[in-house]
N, C-alpha and C. Protein backbone atom coordinates (compact mmCIF):
# COMPACT_ATOMS: atom_id res chain seq x y z
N UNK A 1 23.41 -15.62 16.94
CA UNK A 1 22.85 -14.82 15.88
C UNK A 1 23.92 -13.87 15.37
N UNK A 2 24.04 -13.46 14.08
CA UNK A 2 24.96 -12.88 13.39
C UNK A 2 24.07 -11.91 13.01
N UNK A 3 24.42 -11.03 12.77
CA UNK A 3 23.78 -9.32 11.60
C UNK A 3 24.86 -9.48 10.22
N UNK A 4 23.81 -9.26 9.38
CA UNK A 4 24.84 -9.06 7.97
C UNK A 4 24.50 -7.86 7.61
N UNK A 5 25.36 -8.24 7.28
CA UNK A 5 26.05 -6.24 6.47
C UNK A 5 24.92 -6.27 5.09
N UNK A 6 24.70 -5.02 4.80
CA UNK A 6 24.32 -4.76 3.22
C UNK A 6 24.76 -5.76 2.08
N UNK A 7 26.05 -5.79 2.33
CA UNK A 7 26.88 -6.57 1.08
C UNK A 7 26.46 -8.27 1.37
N UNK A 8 25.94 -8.75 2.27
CA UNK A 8 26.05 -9.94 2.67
C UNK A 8 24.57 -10.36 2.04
N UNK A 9 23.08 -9.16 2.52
CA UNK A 9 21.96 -9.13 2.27
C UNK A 9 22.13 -9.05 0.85
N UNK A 10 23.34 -8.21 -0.23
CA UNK A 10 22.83 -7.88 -1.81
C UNK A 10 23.01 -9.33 -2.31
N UNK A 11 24.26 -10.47 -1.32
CA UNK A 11 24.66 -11.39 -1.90
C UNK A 11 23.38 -12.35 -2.27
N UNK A 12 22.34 -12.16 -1.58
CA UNK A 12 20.78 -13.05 -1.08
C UNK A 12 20.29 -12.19 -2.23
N UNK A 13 20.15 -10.98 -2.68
CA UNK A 13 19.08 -10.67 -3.28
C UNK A 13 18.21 -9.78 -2.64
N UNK A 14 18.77 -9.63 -1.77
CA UNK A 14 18.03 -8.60 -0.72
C UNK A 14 18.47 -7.06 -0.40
N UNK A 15 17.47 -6.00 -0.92
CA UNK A 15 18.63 -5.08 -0.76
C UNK A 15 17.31 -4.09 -0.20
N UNK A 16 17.30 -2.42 0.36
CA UNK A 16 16.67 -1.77 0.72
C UNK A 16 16.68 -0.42 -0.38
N UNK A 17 15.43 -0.49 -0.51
CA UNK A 17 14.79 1.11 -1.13
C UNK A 17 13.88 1.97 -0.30
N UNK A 18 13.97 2.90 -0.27
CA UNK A 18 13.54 3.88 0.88
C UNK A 18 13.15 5.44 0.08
N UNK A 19 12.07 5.85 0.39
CA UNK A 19 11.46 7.37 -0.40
C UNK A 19 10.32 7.80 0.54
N UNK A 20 10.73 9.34 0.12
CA UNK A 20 9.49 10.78 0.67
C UNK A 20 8.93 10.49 -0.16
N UNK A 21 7.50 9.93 -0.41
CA UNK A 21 6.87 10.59 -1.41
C UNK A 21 6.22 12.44 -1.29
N UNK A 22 5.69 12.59 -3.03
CA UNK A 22 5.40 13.80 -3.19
C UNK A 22 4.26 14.42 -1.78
N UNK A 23 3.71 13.65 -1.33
CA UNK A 23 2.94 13.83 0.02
C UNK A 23 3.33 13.66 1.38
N UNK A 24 4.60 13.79 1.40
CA UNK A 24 5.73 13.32 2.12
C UNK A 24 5.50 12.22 3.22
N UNK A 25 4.81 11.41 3.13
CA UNK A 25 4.66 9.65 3.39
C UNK A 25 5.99 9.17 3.08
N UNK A 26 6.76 8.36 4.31
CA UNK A 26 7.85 7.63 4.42
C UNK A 26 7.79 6.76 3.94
N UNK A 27 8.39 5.99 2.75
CA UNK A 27 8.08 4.39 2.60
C UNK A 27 9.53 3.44 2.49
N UNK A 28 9.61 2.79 3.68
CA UNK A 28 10.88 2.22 4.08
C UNK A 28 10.44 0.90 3.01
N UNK A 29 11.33 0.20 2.15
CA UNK A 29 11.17 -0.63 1.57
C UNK A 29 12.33 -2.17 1.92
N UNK A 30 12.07 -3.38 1.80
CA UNK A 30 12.88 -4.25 1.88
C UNK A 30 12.63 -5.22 0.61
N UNK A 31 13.23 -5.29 -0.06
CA UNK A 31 12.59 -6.12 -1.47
C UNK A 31 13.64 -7.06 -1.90
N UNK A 32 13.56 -8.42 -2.36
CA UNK A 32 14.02 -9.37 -2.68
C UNK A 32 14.53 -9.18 -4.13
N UNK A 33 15.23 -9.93 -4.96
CA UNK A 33 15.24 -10.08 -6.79
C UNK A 33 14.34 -11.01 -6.75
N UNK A 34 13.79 -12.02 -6.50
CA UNK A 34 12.73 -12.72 -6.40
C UNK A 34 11.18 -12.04 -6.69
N UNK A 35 11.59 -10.62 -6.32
CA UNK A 35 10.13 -9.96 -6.82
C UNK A 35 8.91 -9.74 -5.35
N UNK A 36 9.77 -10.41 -4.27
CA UNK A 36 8.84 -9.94 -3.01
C UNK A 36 9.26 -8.89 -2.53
N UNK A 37 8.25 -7.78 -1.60
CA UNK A 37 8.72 -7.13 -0.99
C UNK A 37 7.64 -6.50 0.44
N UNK A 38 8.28 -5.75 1.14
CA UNK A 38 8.24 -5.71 2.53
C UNK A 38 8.14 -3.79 2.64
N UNK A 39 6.50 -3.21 2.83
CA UNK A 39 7.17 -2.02 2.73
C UNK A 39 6.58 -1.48 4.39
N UNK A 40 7.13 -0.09 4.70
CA UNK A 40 6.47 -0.03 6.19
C UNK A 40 6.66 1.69 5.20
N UNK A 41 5.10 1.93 5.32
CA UNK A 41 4.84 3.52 5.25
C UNK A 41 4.47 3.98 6.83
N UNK A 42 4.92 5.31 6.39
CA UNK A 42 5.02 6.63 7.82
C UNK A 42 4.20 7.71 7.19
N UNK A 43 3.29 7.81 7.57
CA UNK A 43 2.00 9.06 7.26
C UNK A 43 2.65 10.27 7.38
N UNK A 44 2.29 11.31 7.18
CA UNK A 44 2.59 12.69 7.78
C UNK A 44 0.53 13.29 8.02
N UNK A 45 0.73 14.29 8.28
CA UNK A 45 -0.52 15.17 8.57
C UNK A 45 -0.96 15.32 7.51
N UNK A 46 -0.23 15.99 6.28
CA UNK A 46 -0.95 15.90 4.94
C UNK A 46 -0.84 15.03 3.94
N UNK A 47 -1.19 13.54 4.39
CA UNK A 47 -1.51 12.25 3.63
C UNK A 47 -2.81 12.52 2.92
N UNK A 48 -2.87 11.55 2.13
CA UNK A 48 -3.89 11.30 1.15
C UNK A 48 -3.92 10.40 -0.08
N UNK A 49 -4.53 10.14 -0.78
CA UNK A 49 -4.90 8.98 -1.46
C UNK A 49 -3.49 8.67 -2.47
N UNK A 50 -2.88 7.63 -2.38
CA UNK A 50 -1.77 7.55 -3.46
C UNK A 50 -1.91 7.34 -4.76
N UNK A 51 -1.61 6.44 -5.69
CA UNK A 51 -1.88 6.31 -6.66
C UNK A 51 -2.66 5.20 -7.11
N UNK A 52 -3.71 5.06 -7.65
CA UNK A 52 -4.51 3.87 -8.09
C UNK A 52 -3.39 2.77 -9.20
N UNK A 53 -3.87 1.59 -8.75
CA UNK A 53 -2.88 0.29 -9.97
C UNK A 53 -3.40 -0.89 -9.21
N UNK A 54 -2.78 -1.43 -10.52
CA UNK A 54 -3.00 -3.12 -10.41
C UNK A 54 -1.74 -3.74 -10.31
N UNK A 55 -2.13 -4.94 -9.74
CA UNK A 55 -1.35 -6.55 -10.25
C UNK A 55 -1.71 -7.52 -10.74
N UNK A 56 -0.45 -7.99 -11.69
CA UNK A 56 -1.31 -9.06 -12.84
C UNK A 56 -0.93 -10.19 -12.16
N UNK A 57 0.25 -9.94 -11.41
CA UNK A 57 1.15 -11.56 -10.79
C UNK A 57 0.97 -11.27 -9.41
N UNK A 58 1.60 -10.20 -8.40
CA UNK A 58 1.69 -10.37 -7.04
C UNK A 58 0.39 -10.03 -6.36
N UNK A 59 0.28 -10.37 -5.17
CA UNK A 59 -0.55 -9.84 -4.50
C UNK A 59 -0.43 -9.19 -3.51
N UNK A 60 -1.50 -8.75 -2.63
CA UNK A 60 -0.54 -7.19 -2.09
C UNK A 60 -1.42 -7.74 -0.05
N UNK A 61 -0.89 -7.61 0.90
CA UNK A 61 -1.51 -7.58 1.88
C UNK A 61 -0.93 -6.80 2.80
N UNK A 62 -2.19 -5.81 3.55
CA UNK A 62 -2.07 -4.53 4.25
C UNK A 62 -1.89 -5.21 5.48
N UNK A 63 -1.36 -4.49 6.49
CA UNK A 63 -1.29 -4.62 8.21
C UNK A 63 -1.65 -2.77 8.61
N UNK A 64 -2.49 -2.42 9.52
CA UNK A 64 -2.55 -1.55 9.85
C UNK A 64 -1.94 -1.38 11.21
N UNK A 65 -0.89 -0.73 11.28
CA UNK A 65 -0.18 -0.52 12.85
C UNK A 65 -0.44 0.60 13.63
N UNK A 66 -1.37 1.47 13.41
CA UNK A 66 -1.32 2.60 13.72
C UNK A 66 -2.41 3.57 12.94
N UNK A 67 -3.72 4.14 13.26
CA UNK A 67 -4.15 5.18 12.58
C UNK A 67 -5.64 4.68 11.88
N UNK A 68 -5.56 5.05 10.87
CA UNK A 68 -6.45 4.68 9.83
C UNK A 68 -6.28 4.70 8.01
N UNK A 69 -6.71 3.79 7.28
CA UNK A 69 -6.33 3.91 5.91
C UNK A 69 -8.37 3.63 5.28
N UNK A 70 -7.96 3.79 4.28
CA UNK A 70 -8.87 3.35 3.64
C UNK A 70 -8.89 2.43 2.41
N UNK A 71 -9.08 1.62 1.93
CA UNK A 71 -8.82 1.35 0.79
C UNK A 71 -9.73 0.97 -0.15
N UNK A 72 -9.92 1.66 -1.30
CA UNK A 72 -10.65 1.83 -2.57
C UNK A 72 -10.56 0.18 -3.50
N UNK A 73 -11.62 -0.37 -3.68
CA UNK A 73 -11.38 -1.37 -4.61
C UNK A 73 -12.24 -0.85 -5.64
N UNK A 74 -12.03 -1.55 -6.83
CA UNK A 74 -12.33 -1.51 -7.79
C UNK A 74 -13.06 -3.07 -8.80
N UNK A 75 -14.33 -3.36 -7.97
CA UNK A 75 -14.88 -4.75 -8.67
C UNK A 75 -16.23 -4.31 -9.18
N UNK A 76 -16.04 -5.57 -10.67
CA UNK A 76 -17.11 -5.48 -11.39
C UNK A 76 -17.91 -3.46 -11.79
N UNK A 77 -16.86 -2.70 -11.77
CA UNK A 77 -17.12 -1.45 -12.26
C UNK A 77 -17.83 -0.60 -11.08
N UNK A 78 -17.50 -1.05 -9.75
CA UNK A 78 -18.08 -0.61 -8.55
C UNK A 78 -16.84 -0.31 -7.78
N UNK A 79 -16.72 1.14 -7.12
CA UNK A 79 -16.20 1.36 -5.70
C UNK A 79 -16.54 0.72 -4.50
N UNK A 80 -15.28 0.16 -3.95
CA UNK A 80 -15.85 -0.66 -2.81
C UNK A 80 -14.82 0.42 -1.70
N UNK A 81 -14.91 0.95 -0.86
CA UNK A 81 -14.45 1.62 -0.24
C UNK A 81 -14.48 0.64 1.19
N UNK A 82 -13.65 0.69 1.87
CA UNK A 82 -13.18 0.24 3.34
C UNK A 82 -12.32 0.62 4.35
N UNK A 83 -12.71 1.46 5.40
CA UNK A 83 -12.17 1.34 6.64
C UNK A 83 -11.28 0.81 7.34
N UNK A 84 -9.92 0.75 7.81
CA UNK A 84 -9.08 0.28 8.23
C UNK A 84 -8.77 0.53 9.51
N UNK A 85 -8.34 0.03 10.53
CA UNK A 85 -7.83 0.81 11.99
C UNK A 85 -6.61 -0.51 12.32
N UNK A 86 -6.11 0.21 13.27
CA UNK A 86 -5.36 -0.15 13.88
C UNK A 86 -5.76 -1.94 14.00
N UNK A 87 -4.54 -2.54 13.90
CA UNK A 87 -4.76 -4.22 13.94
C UNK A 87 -5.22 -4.77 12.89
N UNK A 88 -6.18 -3.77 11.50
CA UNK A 88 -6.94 -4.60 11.21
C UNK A 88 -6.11 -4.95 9.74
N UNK A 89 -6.24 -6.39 9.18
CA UNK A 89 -5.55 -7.01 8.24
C UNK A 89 -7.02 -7.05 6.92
N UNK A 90 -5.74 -7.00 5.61
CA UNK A 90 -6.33 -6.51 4.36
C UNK A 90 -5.55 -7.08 2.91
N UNK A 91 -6.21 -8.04 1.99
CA UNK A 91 -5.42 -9.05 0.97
C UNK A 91 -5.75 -8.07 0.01
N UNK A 92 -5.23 -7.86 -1.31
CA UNK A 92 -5.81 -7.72 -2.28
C UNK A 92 -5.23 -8.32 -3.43
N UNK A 93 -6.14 -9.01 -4.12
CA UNK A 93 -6.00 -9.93 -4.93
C UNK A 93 -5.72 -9.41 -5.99
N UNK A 94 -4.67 -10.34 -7.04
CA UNK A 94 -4.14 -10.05 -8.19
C UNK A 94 -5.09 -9.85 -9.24
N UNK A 95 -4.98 -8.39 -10.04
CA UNK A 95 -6.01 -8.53 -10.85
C UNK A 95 -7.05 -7.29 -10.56
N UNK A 96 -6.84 -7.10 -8.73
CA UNK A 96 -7.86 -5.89 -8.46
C UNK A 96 -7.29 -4.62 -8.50
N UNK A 97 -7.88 -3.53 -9.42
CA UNK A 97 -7.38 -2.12 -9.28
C UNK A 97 -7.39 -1.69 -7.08
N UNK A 98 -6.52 -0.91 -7.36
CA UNK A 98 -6.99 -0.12 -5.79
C UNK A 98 -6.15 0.84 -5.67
N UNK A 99 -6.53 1.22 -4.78
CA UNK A 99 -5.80 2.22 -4.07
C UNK A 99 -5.61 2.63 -2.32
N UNK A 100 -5.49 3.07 -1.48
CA UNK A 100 -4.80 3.60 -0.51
C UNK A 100 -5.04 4.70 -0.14
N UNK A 101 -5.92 5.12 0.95
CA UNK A 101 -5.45 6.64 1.43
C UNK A 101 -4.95 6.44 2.61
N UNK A 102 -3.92 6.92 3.29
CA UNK A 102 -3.15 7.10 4.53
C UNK A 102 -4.02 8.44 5.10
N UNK A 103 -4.65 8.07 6.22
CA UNK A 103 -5.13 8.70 7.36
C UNK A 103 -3.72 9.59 8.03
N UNK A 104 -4.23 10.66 8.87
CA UNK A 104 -3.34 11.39 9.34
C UNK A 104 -2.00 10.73 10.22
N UNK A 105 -0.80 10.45 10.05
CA UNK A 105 0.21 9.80 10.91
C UNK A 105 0.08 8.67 10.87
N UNK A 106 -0.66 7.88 10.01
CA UNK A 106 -1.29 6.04 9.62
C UNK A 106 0.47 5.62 9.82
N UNK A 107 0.37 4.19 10.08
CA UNK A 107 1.63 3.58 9.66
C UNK A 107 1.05 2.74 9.17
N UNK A 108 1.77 2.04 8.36
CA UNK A 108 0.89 0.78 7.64
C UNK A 108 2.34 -0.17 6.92
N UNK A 109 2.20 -1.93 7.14
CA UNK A 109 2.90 -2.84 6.59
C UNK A 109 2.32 -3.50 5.24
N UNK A 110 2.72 -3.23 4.08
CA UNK A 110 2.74 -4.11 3.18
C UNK A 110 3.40 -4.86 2.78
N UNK A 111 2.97 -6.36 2.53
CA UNK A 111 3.68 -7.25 1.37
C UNK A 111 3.23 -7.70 0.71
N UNK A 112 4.33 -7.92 -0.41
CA UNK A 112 3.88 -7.79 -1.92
C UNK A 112 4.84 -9.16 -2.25
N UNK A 113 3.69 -10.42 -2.62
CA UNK A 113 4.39 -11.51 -2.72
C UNK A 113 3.93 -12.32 -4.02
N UNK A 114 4.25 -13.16 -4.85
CA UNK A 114 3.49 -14.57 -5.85
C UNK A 114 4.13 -13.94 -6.87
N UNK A 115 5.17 -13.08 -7.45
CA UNK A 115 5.40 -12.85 -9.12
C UNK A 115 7.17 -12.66 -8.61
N UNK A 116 7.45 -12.45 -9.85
CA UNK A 116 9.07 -11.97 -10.17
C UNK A 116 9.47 -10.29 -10.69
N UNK A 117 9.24 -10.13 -11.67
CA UNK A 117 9.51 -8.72 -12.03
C UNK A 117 8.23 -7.67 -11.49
N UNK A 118 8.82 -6.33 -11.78
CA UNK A 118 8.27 -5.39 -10.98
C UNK A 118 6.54 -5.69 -11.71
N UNK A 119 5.56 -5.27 -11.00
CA UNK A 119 4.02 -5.95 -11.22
C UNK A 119 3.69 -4.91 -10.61
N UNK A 120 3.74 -3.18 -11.03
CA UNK A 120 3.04 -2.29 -10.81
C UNK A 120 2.50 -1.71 -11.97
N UNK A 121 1.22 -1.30 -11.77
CA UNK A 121 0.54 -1.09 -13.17
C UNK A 121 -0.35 -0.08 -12.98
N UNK A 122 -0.31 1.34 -13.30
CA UNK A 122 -1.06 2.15 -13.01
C UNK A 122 -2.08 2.24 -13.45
N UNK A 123 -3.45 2.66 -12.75
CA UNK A 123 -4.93 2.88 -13.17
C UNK A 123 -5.75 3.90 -12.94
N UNK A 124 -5.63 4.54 -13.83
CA UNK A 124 -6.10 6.23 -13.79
C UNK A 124 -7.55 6.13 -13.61
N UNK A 125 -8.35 5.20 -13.97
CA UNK A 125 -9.88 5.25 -13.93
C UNK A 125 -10.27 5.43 -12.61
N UNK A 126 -9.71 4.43 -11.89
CA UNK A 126 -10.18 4.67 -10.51
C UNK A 126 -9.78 5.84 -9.08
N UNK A 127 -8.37 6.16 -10.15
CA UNK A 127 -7.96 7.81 -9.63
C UNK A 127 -9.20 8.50 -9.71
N UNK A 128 -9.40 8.54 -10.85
CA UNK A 128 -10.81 9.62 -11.47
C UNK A 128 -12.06 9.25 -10.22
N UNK A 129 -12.22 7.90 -10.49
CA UNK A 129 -13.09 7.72 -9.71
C UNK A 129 -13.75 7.92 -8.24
N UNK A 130 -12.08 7.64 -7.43
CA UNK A 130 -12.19 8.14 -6.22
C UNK A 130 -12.02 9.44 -5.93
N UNK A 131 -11.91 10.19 -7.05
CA UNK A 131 -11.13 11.94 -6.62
C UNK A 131 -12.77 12.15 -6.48
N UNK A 132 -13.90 12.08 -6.88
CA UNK A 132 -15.16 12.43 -6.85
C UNK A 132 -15.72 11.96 -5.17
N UNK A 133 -15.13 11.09 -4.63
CA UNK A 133 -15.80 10.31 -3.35
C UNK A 133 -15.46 11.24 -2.36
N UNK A 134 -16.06 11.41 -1.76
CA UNK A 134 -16.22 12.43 -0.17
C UNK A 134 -15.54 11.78 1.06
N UNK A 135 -14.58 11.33 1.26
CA UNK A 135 -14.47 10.17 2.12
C UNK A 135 -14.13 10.41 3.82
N UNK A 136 -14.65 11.86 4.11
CA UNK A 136 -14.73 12.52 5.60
C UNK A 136 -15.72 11.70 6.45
N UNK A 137 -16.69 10.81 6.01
CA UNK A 137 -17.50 10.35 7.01
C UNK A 137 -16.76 8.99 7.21
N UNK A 138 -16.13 8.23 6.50
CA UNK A 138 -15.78 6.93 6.49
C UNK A 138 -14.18 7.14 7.11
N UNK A 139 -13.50 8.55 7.18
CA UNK A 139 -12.16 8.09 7.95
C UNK A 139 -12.73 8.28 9.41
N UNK A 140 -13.98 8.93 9.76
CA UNK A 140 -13.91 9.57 11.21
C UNK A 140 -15.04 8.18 11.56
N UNK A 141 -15.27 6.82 10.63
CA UNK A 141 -16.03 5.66 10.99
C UNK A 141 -17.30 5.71 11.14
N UNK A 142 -18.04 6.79 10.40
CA UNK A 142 -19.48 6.97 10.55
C UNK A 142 -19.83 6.09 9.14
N UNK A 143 -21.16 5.80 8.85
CA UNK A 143 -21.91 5.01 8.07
C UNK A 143 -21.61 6.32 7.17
N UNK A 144 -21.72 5.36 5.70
CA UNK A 144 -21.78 6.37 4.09
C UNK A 144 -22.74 6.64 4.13
């Protein structure tokens, strides 16, 4: 087995993006020119819901390693809200608004695979939508 250098990975198309977000959530990124990518978020204590969007081409699938998430769908003009823990696996299909809240210290694996150029598309409706939802009974796993 060999390790390649950066320069060897840019030669593939493969290169790394890495950011604090404004909620200071770690998001280590590994992303292809092909348009796939590989992200591993790091929670902090004051996590919370990221930004609502769509995809028209890729599709997006969660791994939960650690913690709890939630994730907000958006079908047929209905909140579908869901529970996440540790182990548990999560698709979301091209086409569906959503969103993400990172539970306290959550780690969580996404990949983002089926298109070419960047296929992020922001959706303020369901920002709106979920900023109204109470969602203290559903991170601590009690019934809505």
């Amino acid at each position: 087995m060999k390790k390649l250098s950066e320069n060897e990975a840019l030669a593939h198309g493969i290169h790394t993006v890495h950011h604090e977000m404004d909620n200071g959530e770690l998001r280590f990124r590994l992303v292809s020119d092909h348009g796939s990518s590989y992200i591993l978020t790091h929670g902090t204590a004051d996590n919370g819901w990221q930004k609502s969007h769509v995809h028209f081409v890729k599709n997006e699938f969660y791994i939960v390693e650690d913690g709890v998430i939630i994730i907000a769908l958006l079908i047929e003009n209905q909140i579908k809200l869901q529970r996440l823990c540790r182990g548990d696996l999560f698709s979301v299909s091209v086409g569906t608004p959503h969103n993400i809240f990172i539970g306290d210290n959550a780690i969580l694996h996404t990949v983002k695979f089926g298109g070419g150029d960047e296929d992020w598309n922001e959706y303020p409706l369901l920002d709106r939508l979920i900023a109204k939802t109470d969602i203290t009974m559903i991170l601590k796993g009690e019934p809505k």
